[in-house]
C-alpha atoms as a PDB file:
ATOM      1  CA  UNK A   1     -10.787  -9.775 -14.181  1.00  0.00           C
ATOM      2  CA  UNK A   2      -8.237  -7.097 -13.346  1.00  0.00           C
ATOM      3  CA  UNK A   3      -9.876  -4.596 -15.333  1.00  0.00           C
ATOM      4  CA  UNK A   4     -12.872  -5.384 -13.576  1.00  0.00           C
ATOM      5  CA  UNK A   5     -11.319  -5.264 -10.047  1.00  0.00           C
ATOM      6  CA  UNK A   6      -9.718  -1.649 -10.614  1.00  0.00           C
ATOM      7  CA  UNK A   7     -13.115  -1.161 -11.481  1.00  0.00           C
ATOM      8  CA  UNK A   8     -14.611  -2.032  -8.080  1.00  0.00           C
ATOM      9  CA  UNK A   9     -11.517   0.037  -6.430  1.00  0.00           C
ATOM     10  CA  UNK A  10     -12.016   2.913  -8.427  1.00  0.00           C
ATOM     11  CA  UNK A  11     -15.867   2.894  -7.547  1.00  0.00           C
ATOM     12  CA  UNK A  12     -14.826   2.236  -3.646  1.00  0.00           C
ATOM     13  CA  UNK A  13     -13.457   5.989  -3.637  1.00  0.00           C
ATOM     14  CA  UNK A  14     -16.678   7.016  -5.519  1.00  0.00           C
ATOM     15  CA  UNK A  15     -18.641   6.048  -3.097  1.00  0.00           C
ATOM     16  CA  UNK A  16     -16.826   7.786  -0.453  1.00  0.00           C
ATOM     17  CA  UNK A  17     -16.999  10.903  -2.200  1.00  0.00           C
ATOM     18  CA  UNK A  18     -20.433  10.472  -2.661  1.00  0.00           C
ATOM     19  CA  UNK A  19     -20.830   9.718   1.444  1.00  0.00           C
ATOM     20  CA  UNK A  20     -18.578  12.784   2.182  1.00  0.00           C
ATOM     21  CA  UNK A  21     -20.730  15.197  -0.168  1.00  0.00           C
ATOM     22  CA  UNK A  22     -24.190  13.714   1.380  1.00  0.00           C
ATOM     23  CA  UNK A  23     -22.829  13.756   4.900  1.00  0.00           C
ATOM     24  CA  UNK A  24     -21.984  17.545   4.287  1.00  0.00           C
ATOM     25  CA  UNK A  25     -25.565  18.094   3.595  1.00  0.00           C
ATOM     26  CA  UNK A  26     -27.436  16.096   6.099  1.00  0.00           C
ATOM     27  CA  UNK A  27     -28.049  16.999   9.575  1.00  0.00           C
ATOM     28  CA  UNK A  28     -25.416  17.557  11.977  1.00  0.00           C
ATOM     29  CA  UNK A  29     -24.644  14.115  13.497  1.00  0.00           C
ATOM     30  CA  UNK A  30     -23.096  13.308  16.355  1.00  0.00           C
ATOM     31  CA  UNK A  31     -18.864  12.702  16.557  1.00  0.00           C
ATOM     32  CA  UNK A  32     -16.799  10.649  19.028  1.00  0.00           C
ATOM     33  CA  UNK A  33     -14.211  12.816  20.322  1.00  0.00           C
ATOM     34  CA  UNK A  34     -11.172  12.726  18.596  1.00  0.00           C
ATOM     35  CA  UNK A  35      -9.091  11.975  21.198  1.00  0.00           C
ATOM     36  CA  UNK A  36      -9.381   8.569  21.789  1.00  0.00           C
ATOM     37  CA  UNK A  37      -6.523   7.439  23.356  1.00  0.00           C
ATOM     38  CA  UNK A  38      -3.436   5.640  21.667  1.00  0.00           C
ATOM     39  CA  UNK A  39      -3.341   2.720  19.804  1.00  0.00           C
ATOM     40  CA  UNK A  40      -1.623  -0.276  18.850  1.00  0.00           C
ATOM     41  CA  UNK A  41      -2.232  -3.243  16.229  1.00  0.00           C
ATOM     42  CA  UNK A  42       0.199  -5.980  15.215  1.00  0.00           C
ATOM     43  CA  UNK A  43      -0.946  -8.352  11.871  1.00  0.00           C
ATOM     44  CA  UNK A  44       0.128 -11.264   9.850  1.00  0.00           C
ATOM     45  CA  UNK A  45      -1.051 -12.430   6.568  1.00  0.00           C
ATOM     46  CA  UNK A  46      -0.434 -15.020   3.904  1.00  0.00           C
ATOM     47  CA  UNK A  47      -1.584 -14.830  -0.099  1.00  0.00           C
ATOM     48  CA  UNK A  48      -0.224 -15.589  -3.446  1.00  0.00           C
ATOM     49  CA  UNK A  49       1.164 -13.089  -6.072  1.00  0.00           C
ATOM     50  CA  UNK A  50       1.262 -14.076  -9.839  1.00  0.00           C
ATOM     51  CA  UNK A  51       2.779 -12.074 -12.467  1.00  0.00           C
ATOM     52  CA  UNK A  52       1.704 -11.258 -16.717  1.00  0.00           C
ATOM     53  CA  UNK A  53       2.129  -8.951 -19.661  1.00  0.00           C
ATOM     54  CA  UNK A  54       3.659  -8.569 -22.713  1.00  0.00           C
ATOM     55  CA  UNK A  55       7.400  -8.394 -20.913  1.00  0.00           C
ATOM     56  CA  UNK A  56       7.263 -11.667 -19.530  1.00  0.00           C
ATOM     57  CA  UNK A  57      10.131 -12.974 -21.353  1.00  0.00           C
ATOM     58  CA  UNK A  58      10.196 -16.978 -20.934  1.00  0.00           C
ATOM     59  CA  UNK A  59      13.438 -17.310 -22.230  1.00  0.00           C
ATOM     60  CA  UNK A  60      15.337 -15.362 -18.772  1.00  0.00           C
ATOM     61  CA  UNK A  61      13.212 -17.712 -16.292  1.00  0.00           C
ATOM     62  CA  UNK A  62      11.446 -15.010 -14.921  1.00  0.00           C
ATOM     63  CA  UNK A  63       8.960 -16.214 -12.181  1.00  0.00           C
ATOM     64  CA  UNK A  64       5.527 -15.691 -12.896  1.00  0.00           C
ATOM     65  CA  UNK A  65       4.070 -16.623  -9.480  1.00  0.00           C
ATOM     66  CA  UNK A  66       4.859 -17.039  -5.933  1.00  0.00           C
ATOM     67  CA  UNK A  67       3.827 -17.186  -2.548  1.00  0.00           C
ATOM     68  CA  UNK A  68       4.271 -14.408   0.159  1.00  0.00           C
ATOM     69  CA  UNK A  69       4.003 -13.930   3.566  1.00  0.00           C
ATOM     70  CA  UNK A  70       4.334 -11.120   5.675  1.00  0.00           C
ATOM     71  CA  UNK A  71       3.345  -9.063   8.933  1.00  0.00           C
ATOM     72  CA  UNK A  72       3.365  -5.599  10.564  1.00  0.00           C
ATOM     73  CA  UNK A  73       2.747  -3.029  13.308  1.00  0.00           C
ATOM     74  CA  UNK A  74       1.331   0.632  13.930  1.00  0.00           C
ATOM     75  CA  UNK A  75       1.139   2.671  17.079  1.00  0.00           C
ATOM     76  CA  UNK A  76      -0.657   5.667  16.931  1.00  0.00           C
ATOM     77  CA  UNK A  77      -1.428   8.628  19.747  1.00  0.00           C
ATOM     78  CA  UNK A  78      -2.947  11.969  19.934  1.00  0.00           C
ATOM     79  CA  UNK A  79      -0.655  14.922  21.191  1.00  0.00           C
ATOM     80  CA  UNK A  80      -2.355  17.787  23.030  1.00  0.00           C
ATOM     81  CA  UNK A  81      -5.694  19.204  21.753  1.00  0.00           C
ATOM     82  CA  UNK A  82      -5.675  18.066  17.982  1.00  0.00           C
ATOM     83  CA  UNK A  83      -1.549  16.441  17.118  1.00  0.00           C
ATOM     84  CA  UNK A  84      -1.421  12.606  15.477  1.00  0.00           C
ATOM     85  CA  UNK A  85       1.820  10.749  15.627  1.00  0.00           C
ATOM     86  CA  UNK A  86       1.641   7.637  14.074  1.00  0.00           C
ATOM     87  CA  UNK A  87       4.816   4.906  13.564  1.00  0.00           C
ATOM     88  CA  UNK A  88       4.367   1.775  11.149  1.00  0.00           C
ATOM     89  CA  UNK A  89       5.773  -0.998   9.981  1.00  0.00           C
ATOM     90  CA  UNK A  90       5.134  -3.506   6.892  1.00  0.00           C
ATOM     91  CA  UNK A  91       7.404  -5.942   5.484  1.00  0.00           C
ATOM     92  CA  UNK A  92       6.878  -9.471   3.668  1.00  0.00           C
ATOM     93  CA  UNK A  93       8.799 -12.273   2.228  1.00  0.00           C
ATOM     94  CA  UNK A  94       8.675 -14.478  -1.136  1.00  0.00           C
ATOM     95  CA  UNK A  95       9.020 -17.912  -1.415  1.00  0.00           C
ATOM     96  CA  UNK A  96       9.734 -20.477  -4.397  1.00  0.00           C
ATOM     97  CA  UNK A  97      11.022 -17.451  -6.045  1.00  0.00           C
ATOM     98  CA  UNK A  98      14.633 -18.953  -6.734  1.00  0.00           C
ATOM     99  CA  UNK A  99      14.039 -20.776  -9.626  1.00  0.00           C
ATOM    100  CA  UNK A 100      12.091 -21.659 -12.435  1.00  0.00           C
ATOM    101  CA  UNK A 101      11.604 -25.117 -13.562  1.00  0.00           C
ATOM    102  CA  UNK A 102      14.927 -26.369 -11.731  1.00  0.00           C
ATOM    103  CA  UNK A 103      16.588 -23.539 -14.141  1.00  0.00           C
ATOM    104  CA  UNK A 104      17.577 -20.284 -11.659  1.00  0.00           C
ATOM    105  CA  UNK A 105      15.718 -17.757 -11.923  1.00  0.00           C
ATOM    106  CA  UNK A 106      16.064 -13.719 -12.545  1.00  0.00           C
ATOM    107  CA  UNK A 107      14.218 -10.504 -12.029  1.00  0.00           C
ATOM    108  CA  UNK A 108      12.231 -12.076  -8.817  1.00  0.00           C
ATOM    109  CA  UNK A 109      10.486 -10.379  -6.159  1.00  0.00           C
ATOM    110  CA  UNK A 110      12.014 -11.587  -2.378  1.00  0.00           C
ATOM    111  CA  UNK A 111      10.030  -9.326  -0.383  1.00  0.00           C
ATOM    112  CA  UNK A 112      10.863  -5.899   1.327  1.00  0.00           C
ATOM    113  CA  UNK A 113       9.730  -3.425   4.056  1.00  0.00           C
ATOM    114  CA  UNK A 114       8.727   0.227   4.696  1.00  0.00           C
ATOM    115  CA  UNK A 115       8.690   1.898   7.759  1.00  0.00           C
ATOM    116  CA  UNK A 116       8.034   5.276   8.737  1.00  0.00           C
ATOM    117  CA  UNK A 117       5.748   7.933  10.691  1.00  0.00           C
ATOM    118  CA  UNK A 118       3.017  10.471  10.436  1.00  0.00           C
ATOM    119  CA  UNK A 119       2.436  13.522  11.873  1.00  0.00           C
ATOM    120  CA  UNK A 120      -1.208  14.990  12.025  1.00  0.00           C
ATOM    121  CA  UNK A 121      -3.682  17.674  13.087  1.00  0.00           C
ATOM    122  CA  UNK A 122      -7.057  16.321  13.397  1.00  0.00           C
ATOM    123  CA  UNK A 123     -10.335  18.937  13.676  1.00  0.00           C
ATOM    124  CA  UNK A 124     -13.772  17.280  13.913  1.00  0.00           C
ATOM    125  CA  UNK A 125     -13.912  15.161  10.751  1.00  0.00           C
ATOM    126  CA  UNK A 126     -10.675  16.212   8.964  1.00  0.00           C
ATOM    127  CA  UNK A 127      -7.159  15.295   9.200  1.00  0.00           C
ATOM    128  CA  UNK A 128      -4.197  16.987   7.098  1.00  0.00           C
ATOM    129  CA  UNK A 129      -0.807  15.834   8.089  1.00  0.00           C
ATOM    130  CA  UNK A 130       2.955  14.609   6.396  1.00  0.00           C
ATOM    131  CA  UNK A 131       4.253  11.306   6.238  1.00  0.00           C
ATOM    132  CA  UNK A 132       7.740  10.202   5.558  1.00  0.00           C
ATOM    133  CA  UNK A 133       9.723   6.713   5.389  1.00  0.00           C
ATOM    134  CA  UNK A 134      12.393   4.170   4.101  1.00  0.00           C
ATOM    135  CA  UNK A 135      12.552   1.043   3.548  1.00  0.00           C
ATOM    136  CA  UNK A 136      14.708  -1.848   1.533  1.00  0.00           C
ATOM    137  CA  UNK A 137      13.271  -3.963  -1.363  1.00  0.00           C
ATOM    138  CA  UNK A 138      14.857  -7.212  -2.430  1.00  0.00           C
ATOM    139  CA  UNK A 139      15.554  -9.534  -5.165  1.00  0.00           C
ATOM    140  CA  UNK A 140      16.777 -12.477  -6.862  1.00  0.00           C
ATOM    141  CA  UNK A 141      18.883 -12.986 -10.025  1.00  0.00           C
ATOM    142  CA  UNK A 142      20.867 -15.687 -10.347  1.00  0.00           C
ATOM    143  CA  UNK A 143      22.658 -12.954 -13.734  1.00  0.00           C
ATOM    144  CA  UNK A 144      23.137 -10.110 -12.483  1.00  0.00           C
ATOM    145  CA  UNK A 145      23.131 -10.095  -8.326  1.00  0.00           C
ATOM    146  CA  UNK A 146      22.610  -6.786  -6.129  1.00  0.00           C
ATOM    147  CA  UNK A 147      19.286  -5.780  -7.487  1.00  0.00           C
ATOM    148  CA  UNK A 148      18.383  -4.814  -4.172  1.00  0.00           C
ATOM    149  CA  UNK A 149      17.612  -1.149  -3.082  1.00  0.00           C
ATOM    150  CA  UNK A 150      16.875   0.887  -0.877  1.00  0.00           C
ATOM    151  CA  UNK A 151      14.023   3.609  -1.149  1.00  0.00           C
ATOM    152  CA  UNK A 152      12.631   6.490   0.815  1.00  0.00           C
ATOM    153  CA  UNK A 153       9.981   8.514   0.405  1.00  0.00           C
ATOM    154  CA  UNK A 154       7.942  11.898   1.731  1.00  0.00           C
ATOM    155  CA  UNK A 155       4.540  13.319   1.367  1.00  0.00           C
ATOM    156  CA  UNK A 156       1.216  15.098   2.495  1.00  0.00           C
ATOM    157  CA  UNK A 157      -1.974  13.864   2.868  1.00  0.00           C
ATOM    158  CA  UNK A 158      -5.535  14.889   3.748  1.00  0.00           C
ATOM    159  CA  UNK A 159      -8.772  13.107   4.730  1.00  0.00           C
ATOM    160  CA  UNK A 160     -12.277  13.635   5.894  1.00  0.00           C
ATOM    161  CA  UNK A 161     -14.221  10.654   7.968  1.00  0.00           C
ATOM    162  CA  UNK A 162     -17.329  10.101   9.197  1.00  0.00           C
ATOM    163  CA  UNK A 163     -19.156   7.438  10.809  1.00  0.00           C
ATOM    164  CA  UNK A 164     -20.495   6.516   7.337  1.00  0.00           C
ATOM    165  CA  UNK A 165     -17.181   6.539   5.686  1.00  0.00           C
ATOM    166  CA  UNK A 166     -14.044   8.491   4.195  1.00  0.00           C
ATOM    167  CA  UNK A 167     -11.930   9.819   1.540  1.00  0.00           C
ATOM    168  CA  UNK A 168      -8.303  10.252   1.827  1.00  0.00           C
ATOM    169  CA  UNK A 169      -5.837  11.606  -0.786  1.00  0.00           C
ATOM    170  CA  UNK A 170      -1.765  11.071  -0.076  1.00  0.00           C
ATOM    171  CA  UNK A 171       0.637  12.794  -2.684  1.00  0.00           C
ATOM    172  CA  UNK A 172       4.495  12.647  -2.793  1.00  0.00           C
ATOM    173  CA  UNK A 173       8.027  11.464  -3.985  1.00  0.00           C
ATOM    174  CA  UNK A 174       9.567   8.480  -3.741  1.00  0.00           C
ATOM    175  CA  UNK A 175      13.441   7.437  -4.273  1.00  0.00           C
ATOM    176  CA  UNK A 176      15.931   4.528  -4.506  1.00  0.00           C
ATOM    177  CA  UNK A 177      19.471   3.533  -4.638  1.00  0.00           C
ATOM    178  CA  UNK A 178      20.531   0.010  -6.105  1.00  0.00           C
ATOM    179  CA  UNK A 179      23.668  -2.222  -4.551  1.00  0.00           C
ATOM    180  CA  UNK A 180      25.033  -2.516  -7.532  1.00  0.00           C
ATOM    181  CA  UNK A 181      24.330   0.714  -9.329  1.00  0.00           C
ATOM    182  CA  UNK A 182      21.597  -0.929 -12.348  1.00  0.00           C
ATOM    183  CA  UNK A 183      19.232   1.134 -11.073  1.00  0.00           C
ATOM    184  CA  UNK A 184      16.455  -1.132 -12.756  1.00  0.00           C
ATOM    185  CA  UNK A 185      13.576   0.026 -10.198  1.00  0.00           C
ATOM    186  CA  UNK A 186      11.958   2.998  -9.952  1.00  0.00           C
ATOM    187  CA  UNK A 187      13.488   6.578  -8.877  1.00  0.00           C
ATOM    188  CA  UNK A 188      12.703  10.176  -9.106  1.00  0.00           C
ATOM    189  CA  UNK A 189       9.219   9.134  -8.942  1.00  0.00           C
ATOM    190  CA  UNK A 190       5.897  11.219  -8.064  1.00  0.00           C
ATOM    191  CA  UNK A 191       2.796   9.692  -6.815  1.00  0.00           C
ATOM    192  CA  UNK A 192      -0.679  10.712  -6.461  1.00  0.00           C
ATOM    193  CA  UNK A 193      -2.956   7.973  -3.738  1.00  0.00           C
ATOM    194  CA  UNK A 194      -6.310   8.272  -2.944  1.00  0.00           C
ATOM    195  CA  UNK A 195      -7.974   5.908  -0.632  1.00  0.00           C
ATOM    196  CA  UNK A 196     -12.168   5.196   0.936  1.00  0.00           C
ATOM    197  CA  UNK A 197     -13.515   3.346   3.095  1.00  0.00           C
ATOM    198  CA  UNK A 198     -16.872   2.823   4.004  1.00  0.00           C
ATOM    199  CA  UNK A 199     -18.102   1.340   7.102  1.00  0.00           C
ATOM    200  CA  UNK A 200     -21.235  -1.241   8.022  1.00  0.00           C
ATOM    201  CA  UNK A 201     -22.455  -3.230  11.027  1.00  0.00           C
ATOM    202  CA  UNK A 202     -22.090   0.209  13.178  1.00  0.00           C
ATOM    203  CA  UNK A 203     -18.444   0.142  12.217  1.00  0.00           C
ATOM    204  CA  UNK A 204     -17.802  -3.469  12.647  1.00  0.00           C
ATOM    205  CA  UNK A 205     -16.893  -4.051   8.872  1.00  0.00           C
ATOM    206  CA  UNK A 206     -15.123  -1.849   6.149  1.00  0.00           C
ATOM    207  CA  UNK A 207     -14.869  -1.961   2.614  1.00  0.00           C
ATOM    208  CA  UNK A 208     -11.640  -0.054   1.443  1.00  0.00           C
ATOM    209  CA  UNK A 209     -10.377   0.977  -1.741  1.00  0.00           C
ATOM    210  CA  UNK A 210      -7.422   2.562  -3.303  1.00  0.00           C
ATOM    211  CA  UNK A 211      -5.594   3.782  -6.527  1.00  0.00           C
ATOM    212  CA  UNK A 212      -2.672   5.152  -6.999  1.00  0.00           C
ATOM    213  CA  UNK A 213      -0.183   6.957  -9.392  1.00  0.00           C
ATOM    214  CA  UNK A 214       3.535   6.974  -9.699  1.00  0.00           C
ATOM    215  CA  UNK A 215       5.755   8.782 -12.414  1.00  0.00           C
ATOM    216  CA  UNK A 216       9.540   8.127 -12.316  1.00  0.00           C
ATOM    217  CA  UNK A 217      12.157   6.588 -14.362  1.00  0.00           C
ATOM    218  CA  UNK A 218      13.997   3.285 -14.923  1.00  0.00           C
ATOM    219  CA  UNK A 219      16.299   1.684 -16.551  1.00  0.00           C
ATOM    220  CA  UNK A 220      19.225   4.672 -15.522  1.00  0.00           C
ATOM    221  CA  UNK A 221      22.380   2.659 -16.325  1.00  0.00           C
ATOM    222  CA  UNK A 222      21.661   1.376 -20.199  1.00  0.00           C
ATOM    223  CA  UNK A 223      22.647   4.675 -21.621  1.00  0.00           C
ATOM    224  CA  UNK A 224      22.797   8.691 -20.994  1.00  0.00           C
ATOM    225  CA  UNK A 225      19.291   8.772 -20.190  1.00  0.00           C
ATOM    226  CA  UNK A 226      16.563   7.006 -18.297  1.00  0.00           C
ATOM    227  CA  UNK A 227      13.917   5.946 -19.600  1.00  0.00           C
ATOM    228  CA  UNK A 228      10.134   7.088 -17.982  1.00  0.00           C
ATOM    229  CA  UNK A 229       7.999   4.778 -16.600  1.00  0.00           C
ATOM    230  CA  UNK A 230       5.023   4.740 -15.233  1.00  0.00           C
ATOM    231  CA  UNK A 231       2.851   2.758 -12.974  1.00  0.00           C
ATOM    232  CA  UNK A 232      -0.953   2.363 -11.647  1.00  0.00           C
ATOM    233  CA  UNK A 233      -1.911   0.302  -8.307  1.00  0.00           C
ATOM    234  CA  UNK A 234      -4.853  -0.682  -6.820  1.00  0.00           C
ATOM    235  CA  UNK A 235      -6.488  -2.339  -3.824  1.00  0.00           C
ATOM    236  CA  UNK A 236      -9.171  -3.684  -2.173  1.00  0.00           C
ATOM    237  CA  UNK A 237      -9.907  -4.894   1.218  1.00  0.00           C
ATOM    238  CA  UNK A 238     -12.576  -5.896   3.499  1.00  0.00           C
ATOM    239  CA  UNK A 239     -12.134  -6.129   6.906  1.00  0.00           C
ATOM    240  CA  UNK A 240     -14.178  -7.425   9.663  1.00  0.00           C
ATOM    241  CA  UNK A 241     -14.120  -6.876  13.730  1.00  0.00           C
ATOM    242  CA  UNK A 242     -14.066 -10.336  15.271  1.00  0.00           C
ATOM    243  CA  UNK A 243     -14.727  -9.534  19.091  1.00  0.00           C
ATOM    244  CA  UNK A 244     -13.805  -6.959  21.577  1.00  0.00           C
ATOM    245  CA  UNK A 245     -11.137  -9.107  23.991  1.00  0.00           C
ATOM    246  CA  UNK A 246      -9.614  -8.758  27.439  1.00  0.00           C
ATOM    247  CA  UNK A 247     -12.651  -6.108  28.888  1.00  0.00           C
ATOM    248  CA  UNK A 248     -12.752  -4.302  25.845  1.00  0.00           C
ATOM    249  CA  UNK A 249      -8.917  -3.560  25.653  1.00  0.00           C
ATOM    250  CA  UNK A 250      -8.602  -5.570  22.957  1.00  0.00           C
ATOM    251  CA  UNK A 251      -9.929  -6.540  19.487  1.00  0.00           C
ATOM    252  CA  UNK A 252      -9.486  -9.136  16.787  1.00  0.00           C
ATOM    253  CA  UNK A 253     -10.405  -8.142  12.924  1.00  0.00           C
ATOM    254  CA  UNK A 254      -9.899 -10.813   9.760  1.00  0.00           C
ATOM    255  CA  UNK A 255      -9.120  -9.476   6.700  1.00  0.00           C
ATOM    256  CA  UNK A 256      -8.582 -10.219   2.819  1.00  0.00           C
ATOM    257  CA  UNK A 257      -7.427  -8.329   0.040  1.00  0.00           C
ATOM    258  CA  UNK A 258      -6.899  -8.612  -3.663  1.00  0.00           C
ATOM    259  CA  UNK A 259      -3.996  -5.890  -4.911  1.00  0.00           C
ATOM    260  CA  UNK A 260      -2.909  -4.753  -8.866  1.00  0.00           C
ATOM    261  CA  UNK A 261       0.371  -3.109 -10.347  1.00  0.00           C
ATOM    262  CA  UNK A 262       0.673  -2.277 -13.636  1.00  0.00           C
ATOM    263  CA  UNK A 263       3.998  -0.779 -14.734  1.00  0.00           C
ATOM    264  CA  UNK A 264       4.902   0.366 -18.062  1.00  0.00           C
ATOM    265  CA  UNK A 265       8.633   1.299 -19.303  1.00  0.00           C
ATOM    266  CA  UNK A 266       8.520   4.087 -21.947  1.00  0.00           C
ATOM    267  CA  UNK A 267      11.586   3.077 -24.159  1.00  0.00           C
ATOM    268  CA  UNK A 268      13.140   4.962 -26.727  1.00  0.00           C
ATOM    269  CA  UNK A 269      12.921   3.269 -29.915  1.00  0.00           C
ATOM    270  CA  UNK A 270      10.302   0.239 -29.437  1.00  0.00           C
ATOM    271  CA  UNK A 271       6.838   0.672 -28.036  1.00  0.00           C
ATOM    272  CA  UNK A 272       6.064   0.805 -24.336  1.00  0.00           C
ATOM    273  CA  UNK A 273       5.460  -2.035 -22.667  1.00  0.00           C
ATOM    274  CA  UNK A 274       3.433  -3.014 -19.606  1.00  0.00           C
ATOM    275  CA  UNK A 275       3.772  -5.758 -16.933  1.00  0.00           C
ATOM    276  CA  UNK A 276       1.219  -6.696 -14.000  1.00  0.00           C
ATOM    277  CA  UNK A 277       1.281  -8.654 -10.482  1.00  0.00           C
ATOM    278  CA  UNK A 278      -1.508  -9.324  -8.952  1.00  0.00           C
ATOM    279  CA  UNK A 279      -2.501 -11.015  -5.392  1.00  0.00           C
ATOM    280  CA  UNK A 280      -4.809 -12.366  -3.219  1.00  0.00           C
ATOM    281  CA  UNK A 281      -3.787 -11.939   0.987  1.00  0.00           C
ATOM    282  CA  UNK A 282      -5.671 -12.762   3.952  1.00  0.00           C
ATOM    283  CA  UNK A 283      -4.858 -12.452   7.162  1.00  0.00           C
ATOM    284  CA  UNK A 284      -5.469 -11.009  10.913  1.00  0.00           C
ATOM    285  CA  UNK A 285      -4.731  -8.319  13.172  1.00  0.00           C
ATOM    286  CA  UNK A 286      -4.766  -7.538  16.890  1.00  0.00           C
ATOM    287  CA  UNK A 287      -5.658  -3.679  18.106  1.00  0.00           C
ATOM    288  CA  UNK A 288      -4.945  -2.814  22.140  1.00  0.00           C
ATOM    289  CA  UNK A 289      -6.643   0.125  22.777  1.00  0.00           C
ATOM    290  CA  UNK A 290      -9.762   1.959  23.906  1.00  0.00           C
ATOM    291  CA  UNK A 291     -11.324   1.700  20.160  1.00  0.00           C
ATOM    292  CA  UNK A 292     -14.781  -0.154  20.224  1.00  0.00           C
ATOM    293  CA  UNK A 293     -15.261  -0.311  16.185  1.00  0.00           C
ATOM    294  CA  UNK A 294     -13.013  -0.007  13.204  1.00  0.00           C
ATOM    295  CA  UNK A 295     -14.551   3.675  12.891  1.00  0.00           C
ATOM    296  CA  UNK A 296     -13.040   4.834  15.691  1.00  0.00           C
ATOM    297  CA  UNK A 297      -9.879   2.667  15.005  1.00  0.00           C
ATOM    298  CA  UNK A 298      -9.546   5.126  11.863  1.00  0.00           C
ATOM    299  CA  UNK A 299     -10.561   8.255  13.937  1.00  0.00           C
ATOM    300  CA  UNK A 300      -7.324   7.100  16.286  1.00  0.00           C
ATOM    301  CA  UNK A 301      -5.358   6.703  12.672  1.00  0.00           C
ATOM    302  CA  UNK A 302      -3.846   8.716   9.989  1.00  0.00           C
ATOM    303  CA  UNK A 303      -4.019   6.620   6.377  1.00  0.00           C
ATOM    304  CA  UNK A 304      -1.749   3.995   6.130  1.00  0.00           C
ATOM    305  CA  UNK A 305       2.073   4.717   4.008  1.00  0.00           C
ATOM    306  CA  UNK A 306       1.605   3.750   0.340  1.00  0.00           C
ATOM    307  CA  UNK A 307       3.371   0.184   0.006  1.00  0.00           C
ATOM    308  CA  UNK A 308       6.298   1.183  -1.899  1.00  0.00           C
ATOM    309  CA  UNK A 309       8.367  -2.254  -1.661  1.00  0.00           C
ATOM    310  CA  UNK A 310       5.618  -3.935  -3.266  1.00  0.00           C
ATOM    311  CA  UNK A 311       4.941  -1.628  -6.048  1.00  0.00           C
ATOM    312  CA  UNK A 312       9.055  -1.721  -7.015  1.00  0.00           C
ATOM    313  CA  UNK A 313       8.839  -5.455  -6.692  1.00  0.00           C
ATOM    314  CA  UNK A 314       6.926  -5.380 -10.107  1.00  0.00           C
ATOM    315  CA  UNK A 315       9.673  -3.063 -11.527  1.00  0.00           C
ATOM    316  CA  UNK A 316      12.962  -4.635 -12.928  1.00  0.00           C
ATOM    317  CA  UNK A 317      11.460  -7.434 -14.987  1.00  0.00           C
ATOM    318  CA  UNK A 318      10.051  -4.632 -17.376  1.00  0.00           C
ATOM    319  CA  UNK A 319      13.501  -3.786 -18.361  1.00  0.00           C
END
């Protein structure tokens, strides 16, 4: 079912190549002005994360599956002619993650956040801008406590959109620093994102999907070297415009999502070995602004920051 999920993301950005290549070639069409005044959207979610691979080890009472709930905000605005800032926020929050079985648990995923900004220059369908952020990623081990770190992390990004849909790519480095020095997440890593959309119901519903690659290493206190590791994500979501509210200053959208991380710790005698959380999320949001469809919501937007505390969440039980 993974496999086949990745799949559908992976075929997501196809298609939005595809639309950006036809949309080259077909008749001029015409394109809301990109300044479209600022914008602001809160949203909260719920969904379920569960957790397999060949490094579950049953015998540490690592949790396998938990609930999560989380929320966020973005405020975006166009500066002079062509600028995008953008600020945004996303954190979330485990629960039942404290023990297995009545036994306490270790290596478990309590939530995190990542905040940070954008800064853009937008020209009739393209963008090309940097991002940059930090954020703090938490745990529980009832062994070894102070697993928690914080990370940071930098990058450049490029997108074209149309009314049809789009195709972003984000690249960049990502950091952390442990509380207690283990260092059993990710660091000195490198990741590749690309991300499209594709828009129905003039605009009122998108399908999104992205992949991503990361390249860092692990494991940096077991010995004089770190060990590489490597990790794949994915997502999907579809999300649909409720209503315009409050004279059309206003909307409501609903959407769900189904997410993948696969990490795999390169070790230096036995053979690597992989681990994978998946989820399910639904949830809503709440725009203010002059957008009238989730196109121009994303014409107002620069791409969303990768979700770093989620993807180092899978991390430390591969050790």
């Amino acid at each position: 079912m993974a496999t086949l999920l990745h799949s559908v993301s992976i075929a997501a950005i196809s298609v939005g190549i595809a639309l950006a290549s036809t949309s080259a070639r077909a008749d001029p069409v015409d394109v809301p002005p990109r300044d479209l005044g600022a914008v602001f959207e809160v949203n909260a979610w719920g969904g379920y994360m569960w957790r397999g691979g060949n490094l579950i080890v049953k015998s540490l009472h690592e949790v396998e599956e938990l609930p999560l709930a989380g929320g966020g905000a973005m405020f975006a605005s166009p500066v002079f002619d062509y600028g995008l800032v953008q600020l945004e926020f996303d954190g979330e929050g485990a629960f039942d993650n404290e023990d297995v079985n009545g036994v306490p648990a270790n290596e478990s995923y309590s939530g995190g956040f990542t905040g940070g900004g954008h800064l853009g220059y937008t020209r009739d369908n393209f963008l090309i801008g940097a991002f940059g952020g930090a954020g703090r990623t938490y745990f529980f081990d009832s062994f070894r406590p102070g697993y928690d770190v914080t990370q940071w992390l930098a990058g450049g990004q490029a997108r074209y959109l149309n009314e049809r849909g789009s195709l972003a790519v984000q690249a960049g480095y990502f950091d952390t620093r442990s509380d207690n020095g283990d260092m059993e997440t990710l660091s000195d890593t490198y990741f590749v994102r690309a991300i499209a959309q594709v828009f129905f119901n003039n605009g009122s519903t998108m399908l999104e999907g992205s992949v991503a690659y990361a390249d860092g290493t692990q494991d940096e206190d077991d010995g004089p070297t770190s060990d590489p590791a490597y990790m794949w994500a994915w997502e999907i979501v579809l999300e649909h415009q409720l209503a315009m509210l409050s004279s059309s200053n206003a909307a409501a959208t609903v959407f769900v999502s189904y997410e993948g991380i696969q990490v795999t710790q390169q070790f230096p005698i036995i053979d690597s070995q992989s681990l994978m959380d998946q989820g399910i999320y639904a949830g809503l949001k709440f725009r203010f602004g002059a957008q009238q469809n989730l196109y121009e919501r994303e014409m107002s937007t620069a791409p969303g920051l990768p979700n770093v505390h989620r993807w180092l969440g899978a991390v430390p039980a591969i050790d």
